[in-house]
N, C-alpha and C. Protein backbone atom coordinates (compact mmCIF):
# COMPACT_ATOMS: atom_id res chain seq x y z
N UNK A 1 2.58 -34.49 18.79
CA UNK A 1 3.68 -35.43 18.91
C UNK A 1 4.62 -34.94 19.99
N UNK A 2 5.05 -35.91 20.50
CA UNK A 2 6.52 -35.36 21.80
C UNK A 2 7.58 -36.35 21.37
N UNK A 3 8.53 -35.41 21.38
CA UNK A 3 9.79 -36.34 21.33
C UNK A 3 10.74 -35.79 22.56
N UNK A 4 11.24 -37.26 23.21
CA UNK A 4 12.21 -37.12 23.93
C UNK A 4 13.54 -36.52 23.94
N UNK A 5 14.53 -35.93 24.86
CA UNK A 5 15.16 -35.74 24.49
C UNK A 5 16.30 -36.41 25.00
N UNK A 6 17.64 -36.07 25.20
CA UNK A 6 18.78 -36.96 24.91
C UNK A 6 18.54 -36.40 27.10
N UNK A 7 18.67 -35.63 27.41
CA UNK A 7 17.73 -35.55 29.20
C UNK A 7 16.82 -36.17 29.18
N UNK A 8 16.55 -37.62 29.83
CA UNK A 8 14.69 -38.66 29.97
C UNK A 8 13.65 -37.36 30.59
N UNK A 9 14.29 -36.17 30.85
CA UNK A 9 13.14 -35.76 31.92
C UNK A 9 12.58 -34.67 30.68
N UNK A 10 12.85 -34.45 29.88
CA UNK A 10 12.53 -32.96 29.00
C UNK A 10 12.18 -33.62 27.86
N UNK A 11 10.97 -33.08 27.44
CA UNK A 11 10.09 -33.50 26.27
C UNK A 11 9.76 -32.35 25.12
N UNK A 12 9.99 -32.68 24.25
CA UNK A 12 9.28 -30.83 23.29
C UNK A 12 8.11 -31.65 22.45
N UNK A 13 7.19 -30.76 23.03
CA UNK A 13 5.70 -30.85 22.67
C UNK A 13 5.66 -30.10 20.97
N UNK A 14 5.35 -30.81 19.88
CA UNK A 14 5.04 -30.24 18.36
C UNK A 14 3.28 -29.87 18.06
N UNK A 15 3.22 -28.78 18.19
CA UNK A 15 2.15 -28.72 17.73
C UNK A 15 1.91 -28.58 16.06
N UNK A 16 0.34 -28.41 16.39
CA UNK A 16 -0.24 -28.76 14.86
C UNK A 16 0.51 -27.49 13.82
N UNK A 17 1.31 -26.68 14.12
CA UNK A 17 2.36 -25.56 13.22
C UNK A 17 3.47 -25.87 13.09
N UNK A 18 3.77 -27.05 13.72
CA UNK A 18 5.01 -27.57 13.54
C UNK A 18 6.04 -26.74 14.89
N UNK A 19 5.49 -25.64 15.77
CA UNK A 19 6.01 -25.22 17.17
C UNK A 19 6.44 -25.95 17.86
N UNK A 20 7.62 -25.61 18.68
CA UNK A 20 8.14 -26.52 19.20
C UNK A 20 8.25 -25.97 20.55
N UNK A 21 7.63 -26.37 21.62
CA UNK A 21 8.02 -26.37 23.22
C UNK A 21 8.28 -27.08 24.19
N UNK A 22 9.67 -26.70 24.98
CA UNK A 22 10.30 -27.62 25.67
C UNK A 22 9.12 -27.94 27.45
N UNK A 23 9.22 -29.12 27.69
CA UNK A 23 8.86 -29.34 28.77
C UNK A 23 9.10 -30.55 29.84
N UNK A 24 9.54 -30.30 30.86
CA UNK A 24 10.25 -30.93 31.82
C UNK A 24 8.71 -32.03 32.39
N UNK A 25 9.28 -33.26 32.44
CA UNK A 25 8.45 -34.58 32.65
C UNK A 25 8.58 -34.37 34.44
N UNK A 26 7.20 -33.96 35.04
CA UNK A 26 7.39 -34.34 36.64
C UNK A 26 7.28 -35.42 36.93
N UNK A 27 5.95 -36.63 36.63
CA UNK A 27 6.01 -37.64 36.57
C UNK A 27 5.03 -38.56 35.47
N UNK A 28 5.48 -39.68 35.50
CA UNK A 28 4.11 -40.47 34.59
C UNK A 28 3.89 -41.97 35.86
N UNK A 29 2.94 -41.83 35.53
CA UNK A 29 1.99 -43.40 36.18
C UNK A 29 1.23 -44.29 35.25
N UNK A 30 0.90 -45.37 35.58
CA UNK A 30 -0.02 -46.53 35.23
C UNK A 30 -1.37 -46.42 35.56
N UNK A 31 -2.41 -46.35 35.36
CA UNK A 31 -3.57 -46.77 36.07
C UNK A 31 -4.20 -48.08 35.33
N UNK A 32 -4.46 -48.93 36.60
CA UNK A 32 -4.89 -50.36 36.23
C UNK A 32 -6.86 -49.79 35.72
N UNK A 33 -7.18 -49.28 36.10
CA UNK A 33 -8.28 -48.82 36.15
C UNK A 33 -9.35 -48.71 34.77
N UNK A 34 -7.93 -47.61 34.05
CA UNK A 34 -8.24 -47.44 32.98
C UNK A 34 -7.13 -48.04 31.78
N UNK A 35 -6.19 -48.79 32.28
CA UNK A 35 -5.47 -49.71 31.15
C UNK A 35 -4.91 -48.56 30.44
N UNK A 36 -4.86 -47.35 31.05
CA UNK A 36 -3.47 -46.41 30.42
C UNK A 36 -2.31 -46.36 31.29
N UNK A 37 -1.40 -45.37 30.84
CA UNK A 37 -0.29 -45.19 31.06
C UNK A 37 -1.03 -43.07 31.00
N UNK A 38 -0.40 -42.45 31.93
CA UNK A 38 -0.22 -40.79 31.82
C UNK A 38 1.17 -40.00 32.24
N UNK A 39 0.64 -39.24 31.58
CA UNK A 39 2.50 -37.77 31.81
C UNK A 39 2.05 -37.05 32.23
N UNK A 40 2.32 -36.64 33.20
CA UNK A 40 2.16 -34.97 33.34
C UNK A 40 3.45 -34.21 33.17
N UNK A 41 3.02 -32.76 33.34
CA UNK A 41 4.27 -32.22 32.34
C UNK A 41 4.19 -30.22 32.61
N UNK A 42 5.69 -29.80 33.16
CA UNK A 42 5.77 -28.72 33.53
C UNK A 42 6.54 -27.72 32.84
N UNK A 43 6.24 -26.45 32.38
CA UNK A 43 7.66 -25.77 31.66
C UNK A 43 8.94 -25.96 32.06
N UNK A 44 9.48 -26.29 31.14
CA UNK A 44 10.90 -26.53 31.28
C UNK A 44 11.39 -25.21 31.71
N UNK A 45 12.43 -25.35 32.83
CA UNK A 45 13.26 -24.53 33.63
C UNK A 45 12.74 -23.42 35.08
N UNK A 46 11.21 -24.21 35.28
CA UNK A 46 10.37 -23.68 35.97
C UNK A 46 11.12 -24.13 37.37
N UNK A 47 11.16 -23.07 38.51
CA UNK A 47 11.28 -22.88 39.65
C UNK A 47 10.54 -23.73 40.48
N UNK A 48 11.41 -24.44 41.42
CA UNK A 48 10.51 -25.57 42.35
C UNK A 48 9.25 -24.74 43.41
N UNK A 49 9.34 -23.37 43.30
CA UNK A 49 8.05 -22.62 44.02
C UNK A 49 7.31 -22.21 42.94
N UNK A 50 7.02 -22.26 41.74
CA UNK A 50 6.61 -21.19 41.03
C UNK A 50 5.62 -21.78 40.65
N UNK A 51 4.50 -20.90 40.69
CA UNK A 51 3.16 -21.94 40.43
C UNK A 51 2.91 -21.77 38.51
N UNK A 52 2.69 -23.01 38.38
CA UNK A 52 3.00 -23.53 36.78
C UNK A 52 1.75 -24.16 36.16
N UNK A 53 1.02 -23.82 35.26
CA UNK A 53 0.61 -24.94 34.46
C UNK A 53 0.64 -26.22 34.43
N UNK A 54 0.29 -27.38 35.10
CA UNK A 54 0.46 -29.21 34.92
C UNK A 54 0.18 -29.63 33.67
N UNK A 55 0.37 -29.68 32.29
CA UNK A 55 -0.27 -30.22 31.53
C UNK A 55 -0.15 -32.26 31.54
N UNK A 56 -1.94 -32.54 31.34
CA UNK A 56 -1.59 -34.29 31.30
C UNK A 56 -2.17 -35.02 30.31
N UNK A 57 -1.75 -35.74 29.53
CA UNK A 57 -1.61 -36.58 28.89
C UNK A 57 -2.11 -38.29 29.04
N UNK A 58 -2.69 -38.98 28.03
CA UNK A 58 -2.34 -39.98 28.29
C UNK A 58 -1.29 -41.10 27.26
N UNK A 59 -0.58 -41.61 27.24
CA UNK A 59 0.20 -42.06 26.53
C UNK A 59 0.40 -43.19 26.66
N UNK A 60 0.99 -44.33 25.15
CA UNK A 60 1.55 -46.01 24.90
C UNK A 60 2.59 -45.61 25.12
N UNK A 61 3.50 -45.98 26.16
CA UNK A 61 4.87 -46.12 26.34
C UNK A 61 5.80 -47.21 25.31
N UNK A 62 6.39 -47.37 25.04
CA UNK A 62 6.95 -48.25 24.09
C UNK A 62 7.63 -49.37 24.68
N UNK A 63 7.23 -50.52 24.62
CA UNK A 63 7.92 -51.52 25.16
C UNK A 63 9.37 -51.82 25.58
N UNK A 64 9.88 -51.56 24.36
CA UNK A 64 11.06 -51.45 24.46
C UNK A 64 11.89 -50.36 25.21
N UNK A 65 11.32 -48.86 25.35
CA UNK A 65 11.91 -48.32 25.55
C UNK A 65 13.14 -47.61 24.74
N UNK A 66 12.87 -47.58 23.58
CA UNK A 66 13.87 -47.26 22.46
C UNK A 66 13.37 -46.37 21.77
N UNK A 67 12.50 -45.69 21.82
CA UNK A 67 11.81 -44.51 20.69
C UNK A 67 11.71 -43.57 21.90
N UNK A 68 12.59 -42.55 20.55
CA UNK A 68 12.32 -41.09 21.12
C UNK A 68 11.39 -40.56 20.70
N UNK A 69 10.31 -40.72 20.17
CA UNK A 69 8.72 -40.60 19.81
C UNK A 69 8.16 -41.02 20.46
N UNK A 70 7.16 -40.24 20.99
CA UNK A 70 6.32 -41.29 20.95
C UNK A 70 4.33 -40.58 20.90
N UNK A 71 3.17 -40.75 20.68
CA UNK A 71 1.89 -39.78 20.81
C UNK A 71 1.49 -39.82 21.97
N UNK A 72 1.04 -38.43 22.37
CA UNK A 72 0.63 -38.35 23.15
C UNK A 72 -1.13 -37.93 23.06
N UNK A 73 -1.81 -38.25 23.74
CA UNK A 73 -3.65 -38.42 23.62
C UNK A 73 -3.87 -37.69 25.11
N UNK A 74 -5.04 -36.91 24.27
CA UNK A 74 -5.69 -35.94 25.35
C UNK A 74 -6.64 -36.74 26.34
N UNK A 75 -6.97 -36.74 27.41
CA UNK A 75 -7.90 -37.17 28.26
C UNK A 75 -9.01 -36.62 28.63
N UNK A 76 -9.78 -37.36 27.90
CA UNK A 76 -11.15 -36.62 27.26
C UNK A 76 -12.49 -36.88 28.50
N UNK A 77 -12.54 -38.06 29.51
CA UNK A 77 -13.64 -37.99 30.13
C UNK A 77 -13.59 -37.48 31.30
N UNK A 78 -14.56 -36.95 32.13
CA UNK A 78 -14.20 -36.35 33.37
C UNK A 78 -13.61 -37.33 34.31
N UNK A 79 -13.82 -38.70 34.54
CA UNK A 79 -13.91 -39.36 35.51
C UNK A 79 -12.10 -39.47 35.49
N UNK A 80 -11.83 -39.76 33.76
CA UNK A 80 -10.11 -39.43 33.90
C UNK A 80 -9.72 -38.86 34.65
N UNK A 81 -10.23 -37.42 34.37
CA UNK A 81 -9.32 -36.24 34.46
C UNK A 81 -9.48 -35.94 36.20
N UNK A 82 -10.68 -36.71 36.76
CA UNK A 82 -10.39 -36.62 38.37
C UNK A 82 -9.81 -37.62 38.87
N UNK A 83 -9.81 -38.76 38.16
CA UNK A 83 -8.22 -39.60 38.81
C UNK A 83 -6.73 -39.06 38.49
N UNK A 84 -6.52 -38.46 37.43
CA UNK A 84 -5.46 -37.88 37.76
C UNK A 84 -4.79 -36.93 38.48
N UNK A 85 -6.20 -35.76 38.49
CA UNK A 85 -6.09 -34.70 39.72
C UNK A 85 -5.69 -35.17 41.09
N UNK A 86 -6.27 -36.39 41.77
CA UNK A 86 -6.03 -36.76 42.44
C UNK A 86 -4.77 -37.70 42.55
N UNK A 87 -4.31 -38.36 41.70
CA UNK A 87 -2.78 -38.46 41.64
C UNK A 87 -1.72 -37.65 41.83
N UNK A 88 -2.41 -36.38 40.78
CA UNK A 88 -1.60 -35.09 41.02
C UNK A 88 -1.39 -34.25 42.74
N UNK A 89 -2.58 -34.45 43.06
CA UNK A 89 -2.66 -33.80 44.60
C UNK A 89 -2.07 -34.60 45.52
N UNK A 90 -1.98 -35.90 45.43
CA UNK A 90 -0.92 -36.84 46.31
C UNK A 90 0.51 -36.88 46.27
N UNK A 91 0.75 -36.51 45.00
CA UNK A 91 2.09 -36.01 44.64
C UNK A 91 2.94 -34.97 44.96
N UNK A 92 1.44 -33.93 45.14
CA UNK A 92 2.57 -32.46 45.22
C UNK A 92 2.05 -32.64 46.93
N UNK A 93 1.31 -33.14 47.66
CA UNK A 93 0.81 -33.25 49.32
C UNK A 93 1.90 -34.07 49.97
N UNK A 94 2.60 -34.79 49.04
CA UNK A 94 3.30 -36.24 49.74
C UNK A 94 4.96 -36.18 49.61
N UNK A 95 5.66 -35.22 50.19
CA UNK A 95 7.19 -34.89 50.32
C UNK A 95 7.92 -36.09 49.80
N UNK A 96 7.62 -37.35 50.21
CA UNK A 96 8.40 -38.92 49.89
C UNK A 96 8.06 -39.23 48.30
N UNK A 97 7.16 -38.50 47.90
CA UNK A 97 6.88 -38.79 46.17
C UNK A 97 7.55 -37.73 45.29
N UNK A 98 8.07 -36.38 45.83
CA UNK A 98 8.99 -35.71 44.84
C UNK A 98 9.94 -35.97 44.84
């Protein structure tokens, strides 16, 4: 589970112990492709040089926009996980997208 916090950009990830870790939202996208929505997601308070962990997600955004909940789902097939890499690599290659 992730819940938002009262910052849109910082999320704390609950794991299955009930642990709680904070993490700063770099970005989320749409893909028409696959009819999701994804997060990716960096330690919170991490240095704009510091090479970090990306963790990604795919996630139902809430229509409304009113829940500070919300699940987040692992991305389980490869073909996913190389469209997002490649989202990811346009992102951190493309100065006008940070």
């Amino acid at each position: 589970m992730a819940k938002q916090n009262q910052d849109e950009n910082l999320i704390t990830l609950v794991d299955e112990q009930g642990n709680e870790t904070l993490y700063q939202e770099l970005f989320n996208f749409h893909s028409d492709d696959y009819d999701k929505s994804y997060i990716l997601l960096i330690p919170a308070g991490s240095e704009p040089e510091e090479q970090v962990d990306v963790l990604a997600f795919a996630f139902n955004p809430d229509e409304n926009d009113d829940s500070q909940d919300y699940e987040l789902f692992d991305i389980e097939s490869d073909e996913e996980w190389k469209m997002v890499e490649g989202v990811l690599d346009t992102f951190l290659n493309d100065e006008n997208m940070r």
